[in-house]
C-alpha atoms as a PDB file:
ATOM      1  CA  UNK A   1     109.517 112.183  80.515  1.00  0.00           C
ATOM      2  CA  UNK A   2     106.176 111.425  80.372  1.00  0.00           C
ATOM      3  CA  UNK A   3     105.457 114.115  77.843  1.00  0.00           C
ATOM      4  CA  UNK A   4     107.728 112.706  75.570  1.00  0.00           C
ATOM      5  CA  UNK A   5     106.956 108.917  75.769  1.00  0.00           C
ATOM      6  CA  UNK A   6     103.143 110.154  75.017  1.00  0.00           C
ATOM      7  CA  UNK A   7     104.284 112.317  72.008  1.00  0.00           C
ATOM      8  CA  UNK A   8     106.350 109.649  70.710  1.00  0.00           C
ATOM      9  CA  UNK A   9     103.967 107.069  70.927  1.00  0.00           C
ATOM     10  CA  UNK A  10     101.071 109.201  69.538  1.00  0.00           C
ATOM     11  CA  UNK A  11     103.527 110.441  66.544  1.00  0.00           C
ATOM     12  CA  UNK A  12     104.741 107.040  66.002  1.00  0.00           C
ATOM     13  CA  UNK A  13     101.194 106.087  65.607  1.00  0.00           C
ATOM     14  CA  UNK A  14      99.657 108.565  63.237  1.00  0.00           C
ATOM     15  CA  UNK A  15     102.899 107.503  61.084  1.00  0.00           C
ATOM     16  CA  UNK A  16     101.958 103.552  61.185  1.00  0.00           C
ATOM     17  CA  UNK A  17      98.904 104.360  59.752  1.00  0.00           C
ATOM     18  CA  UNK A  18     100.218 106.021  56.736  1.00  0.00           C
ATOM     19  CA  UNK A  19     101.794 102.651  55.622  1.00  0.00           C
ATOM     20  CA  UNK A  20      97.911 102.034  55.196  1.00  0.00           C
ATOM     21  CA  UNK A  21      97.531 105.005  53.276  1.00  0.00           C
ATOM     22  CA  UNK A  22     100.514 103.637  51.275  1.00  0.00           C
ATOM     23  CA  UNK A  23      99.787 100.667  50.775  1.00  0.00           C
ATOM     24  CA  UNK A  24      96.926 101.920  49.102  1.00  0.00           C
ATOM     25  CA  UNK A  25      98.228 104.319  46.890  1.00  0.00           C
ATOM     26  CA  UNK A  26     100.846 101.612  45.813  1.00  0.00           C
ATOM     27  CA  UNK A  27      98.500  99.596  44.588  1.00  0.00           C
ATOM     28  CA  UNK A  28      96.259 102.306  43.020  1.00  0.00           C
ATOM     29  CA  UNK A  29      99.283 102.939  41.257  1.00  0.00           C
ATOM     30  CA  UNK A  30     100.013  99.596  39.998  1.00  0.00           C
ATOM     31  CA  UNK A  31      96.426  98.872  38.625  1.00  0.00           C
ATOM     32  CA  UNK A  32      96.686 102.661  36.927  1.00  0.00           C
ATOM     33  CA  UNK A  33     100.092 101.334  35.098  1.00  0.00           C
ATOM     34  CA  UNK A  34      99.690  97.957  34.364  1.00  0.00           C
ATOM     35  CA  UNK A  35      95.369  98.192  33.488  1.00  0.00           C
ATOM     36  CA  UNK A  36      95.350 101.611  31.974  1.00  0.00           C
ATOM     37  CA  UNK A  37      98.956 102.000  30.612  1.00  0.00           C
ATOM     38  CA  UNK A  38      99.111 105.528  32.621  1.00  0.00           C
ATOM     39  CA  UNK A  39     101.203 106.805  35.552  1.00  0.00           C
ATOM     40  CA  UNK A  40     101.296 110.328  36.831  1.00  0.00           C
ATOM     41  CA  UNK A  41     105.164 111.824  39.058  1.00  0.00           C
ATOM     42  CA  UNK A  42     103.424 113.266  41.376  1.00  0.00           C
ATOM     43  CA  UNK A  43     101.805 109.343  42.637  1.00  0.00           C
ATOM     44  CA  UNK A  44     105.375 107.920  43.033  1.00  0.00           C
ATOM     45  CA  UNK A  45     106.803 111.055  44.368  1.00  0.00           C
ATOM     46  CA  UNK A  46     103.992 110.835  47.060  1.00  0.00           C
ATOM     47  CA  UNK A  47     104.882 107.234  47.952  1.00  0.00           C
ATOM     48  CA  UNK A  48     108.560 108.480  48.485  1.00  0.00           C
ATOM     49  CA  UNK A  49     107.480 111.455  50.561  1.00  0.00           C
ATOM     50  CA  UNK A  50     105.028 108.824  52.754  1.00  0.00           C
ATOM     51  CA  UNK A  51     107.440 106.038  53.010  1.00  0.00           C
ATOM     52  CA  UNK A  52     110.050 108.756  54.288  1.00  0.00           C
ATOM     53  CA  UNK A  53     107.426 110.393  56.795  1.00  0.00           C
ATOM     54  CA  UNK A  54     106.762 106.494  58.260  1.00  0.00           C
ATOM     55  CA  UNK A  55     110.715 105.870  58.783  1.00  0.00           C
ATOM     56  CA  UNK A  56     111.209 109.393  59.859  1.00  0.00           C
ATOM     57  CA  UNK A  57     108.401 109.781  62.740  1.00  0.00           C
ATOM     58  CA  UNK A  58     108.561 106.078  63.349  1.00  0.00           C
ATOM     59  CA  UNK A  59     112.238 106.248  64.787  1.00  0.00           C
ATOM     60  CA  UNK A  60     111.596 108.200  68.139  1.00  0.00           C
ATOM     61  CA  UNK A  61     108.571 105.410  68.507  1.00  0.00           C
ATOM     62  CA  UNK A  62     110.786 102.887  67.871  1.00  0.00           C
ATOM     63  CA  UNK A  63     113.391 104.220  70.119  1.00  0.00           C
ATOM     64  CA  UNK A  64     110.731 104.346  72.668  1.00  0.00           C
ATOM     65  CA  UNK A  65     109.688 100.924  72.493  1.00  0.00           C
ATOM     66  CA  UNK A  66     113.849  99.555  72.258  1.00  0.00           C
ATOM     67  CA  UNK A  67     113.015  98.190  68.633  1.00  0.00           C
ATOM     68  CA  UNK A  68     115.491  99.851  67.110  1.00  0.00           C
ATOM     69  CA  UNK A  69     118.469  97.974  65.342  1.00  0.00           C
ATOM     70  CA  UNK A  70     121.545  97.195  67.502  1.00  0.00           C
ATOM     71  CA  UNK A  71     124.085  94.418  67.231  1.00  0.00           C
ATOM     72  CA  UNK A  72     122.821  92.194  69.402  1.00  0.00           C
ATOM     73  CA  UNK A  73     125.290  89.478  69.576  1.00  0.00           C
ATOM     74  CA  UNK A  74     126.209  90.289  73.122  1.00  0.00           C
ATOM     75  CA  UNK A  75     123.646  92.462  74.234  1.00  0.00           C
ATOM     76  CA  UNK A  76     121.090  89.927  75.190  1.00  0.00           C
ATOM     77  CA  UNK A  77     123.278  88.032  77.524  1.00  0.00           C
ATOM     78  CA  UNK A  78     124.421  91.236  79.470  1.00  0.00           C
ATOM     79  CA  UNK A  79     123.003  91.769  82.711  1.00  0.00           C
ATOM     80  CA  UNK A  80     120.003  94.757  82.912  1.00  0.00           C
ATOM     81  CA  UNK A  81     122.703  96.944  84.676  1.00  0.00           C
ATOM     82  CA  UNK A  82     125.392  96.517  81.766  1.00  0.00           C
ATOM     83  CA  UNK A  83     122.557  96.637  79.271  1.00  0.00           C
ATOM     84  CA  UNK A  84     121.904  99.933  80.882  1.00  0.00           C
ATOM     85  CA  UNK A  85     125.599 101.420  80.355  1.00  0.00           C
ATOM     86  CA  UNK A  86     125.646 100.333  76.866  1.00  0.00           C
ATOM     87  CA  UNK A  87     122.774 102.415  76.224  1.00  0.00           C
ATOM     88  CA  UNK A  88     124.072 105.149  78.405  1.00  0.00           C
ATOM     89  CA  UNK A  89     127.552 105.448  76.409  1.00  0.00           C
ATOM     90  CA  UNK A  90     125.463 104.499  73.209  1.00  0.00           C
ATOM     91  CA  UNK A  91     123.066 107.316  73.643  1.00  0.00           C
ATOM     92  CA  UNK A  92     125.793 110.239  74.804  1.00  0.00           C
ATOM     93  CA  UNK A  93     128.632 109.776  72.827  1.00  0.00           C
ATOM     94  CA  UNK A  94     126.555 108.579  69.239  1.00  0.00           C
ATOM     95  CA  UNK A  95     122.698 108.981  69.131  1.00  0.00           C
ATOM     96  CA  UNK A  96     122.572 112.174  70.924  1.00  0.00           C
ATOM     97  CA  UNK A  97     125.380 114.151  69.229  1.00  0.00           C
ATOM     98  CA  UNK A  98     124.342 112.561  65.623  1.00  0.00           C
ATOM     99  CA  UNK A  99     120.981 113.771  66.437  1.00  0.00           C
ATOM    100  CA  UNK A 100     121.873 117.252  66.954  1.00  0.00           C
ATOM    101  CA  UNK A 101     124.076 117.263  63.890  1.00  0.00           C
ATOM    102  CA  UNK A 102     121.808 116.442  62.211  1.00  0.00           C
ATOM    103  CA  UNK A 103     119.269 118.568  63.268  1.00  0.00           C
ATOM    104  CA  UNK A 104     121.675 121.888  62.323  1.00  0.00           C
ATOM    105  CA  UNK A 105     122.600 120.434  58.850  1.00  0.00           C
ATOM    106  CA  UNK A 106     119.369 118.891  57.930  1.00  0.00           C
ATOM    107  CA  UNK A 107     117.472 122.519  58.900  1.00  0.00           C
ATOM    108  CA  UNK A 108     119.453 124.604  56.912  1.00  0.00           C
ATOM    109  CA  UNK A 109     118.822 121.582  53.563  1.00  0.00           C
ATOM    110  CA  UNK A 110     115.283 122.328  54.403  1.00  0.00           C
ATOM    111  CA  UNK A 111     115.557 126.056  54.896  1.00  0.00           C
ATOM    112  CA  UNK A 112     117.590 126.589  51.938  1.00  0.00           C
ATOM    113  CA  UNK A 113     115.040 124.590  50.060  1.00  0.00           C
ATOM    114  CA  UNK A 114     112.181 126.731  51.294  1.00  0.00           C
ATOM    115  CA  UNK A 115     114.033 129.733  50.311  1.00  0.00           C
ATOM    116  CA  UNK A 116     114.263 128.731  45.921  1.00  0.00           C
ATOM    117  CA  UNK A 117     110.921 127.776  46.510  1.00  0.00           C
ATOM    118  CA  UNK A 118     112.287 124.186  45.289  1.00  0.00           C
ATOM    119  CA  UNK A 119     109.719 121.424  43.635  1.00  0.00           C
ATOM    120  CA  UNK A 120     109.361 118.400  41.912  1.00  0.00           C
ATOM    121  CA  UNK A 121     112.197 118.606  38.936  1.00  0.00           C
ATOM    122  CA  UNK A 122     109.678 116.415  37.379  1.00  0.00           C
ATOM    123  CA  UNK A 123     106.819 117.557  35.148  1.00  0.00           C
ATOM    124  CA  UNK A 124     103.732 116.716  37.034  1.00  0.00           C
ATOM    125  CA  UNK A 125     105.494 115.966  40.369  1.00  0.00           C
ATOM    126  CA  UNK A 126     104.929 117.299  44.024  1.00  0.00           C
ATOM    127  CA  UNK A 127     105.181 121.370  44.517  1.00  0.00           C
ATOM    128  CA  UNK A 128     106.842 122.350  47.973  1.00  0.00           C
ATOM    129  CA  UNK A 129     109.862 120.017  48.248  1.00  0.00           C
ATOM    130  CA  UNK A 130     110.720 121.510  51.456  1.00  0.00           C
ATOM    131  CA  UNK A 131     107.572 120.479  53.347  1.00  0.00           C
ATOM    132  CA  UNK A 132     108.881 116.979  52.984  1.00  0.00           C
ATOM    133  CA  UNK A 133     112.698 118.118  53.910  1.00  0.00           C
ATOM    134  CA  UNK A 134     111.486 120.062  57.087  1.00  0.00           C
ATOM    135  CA  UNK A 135     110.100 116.928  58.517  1.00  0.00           C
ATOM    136  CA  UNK A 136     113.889 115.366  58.891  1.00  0.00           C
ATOM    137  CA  UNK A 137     114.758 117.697  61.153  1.00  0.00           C
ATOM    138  CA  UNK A 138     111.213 117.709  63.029  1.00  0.00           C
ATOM    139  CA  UNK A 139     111.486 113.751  63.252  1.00  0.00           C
ATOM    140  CA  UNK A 140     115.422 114.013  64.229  1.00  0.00           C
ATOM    141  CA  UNK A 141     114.035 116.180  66.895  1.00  0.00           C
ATOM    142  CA  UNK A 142     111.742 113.895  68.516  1.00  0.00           C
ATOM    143  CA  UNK A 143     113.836 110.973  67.895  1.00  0.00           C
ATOM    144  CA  UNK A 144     116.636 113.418  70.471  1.00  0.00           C
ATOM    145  CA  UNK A 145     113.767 114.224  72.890  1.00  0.00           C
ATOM    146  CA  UNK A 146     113.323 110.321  73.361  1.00  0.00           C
ATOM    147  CA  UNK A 147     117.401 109.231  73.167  1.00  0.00           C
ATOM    148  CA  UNK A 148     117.423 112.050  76.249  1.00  0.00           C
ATOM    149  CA  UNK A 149     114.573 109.877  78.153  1.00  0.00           C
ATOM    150  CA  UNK A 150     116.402 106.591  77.368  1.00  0.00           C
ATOM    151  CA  UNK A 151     119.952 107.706  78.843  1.00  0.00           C
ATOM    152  CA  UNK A 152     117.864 109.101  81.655  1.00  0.00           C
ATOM    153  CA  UNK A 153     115.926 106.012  82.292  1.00  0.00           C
ATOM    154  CA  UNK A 154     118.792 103.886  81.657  1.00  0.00           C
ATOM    155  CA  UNK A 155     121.048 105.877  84.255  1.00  0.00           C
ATOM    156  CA  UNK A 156     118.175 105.120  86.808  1.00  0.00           C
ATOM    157  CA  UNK A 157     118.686 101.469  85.582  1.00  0.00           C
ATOM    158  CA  UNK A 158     122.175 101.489  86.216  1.00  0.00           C
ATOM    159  CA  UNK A 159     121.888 103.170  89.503  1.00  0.00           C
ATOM    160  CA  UNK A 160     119.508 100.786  90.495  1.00  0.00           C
ATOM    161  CA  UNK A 161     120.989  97.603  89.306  1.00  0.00           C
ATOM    162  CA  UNK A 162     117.682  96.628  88.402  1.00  0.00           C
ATOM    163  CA  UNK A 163     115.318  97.637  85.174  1.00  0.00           C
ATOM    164  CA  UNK A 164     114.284 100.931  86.798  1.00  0.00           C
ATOM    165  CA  UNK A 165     110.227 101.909  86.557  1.00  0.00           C
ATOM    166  CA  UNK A 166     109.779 102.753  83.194  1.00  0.00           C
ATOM    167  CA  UNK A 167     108.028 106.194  82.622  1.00  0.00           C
ATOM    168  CA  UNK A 168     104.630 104.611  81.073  1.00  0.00           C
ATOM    169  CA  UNK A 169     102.667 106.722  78.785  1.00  0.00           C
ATOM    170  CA  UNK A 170      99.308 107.948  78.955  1.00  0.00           C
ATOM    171  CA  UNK A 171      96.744 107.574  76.155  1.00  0.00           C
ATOM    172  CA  UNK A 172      97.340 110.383  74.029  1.00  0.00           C
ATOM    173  CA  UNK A 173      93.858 111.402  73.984  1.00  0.00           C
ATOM    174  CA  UNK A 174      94.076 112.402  77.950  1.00  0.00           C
ATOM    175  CA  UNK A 175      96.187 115.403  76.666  1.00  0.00           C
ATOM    176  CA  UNK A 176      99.480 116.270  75.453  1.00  0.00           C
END
């Protein structure tokens, strides 16, 4: 558990900082169209591919740290040990089987992709479209590998009837 907490939170990391790297490139991008009349594919195509990579490998971190979206209307005023079942039923009967879904359907996209040798449609645009489709099913992984953890820790929860010792994570630079 605590492998997977530390990869999360180091992969959800490394992904935060490419809204940075975005950020930048957007506005590159905007002074190259609006100052020099002149915009190349491959520049938006690359702020596609890095917006996807940030919402892709941010969603196991997010998972990690309970940020995700829920309805929380009721949620908030449950008590810790029915907060815990909700995310026990929550996690078994719709994160985990969506996840492995798709995981199968989103691997073959990707391998099929791989196999035409698919690019950018667009002249000037990004070579190696599957690079960016192999990372759904990478991210879908991780984002399984820390749903797992949460229905574990939230059985212990529920067992408990108190908010069970959360598995804390290392600093990632201690090892992997």
């Amino acid at each position: 558990m605590k492998f997977i907490h530390r990869l999360n939170e180091f992969v959800g990391r490394m992904a935060s900082w490419l809204n940075t790297v975005l950020v930048l490139l957007v506005c590159g991008d905007v002074v190259s169209r609006y100052l020099f009349n002149d915009s190349a594919a491959w520049v938006m195509e690359l702020e596609w591919h890095l917006f996807a990579l940030v919402f892709l490998f941010g969603a196991g971190y997010t998972l990690r740290h309970d940020r995700h979206v829920r309805v929380d209307l009721f949620y908030s005023r449950f008590s810790v040990r029915d907060q815990a079942l909700v995310n026990i039923v929550g996690g078994i009967v719709f994160l985990i089987p969506w996840c492995i879904l798709l995981i199968v359907v989103s691997t073959r996209y990707a391998w099929v992709s791989y196999l035409i040798g698919e690019g950018s449609p667009d002249p000037g645009g990004l070579p190696a479209r599957y690079l960016i489709k192999f990372t759904i099913p990478i991210a879908l992984f991780l984002l399984l590998l820390q749903g797992i953890v949460s229905v574990w820790e939230s059985l212990l929860t529920f067992r408990e009837g108190r908010k069970a010792g959360q598995v804390e994570a290392e600093p990632i630079h201690e090892g992997l």
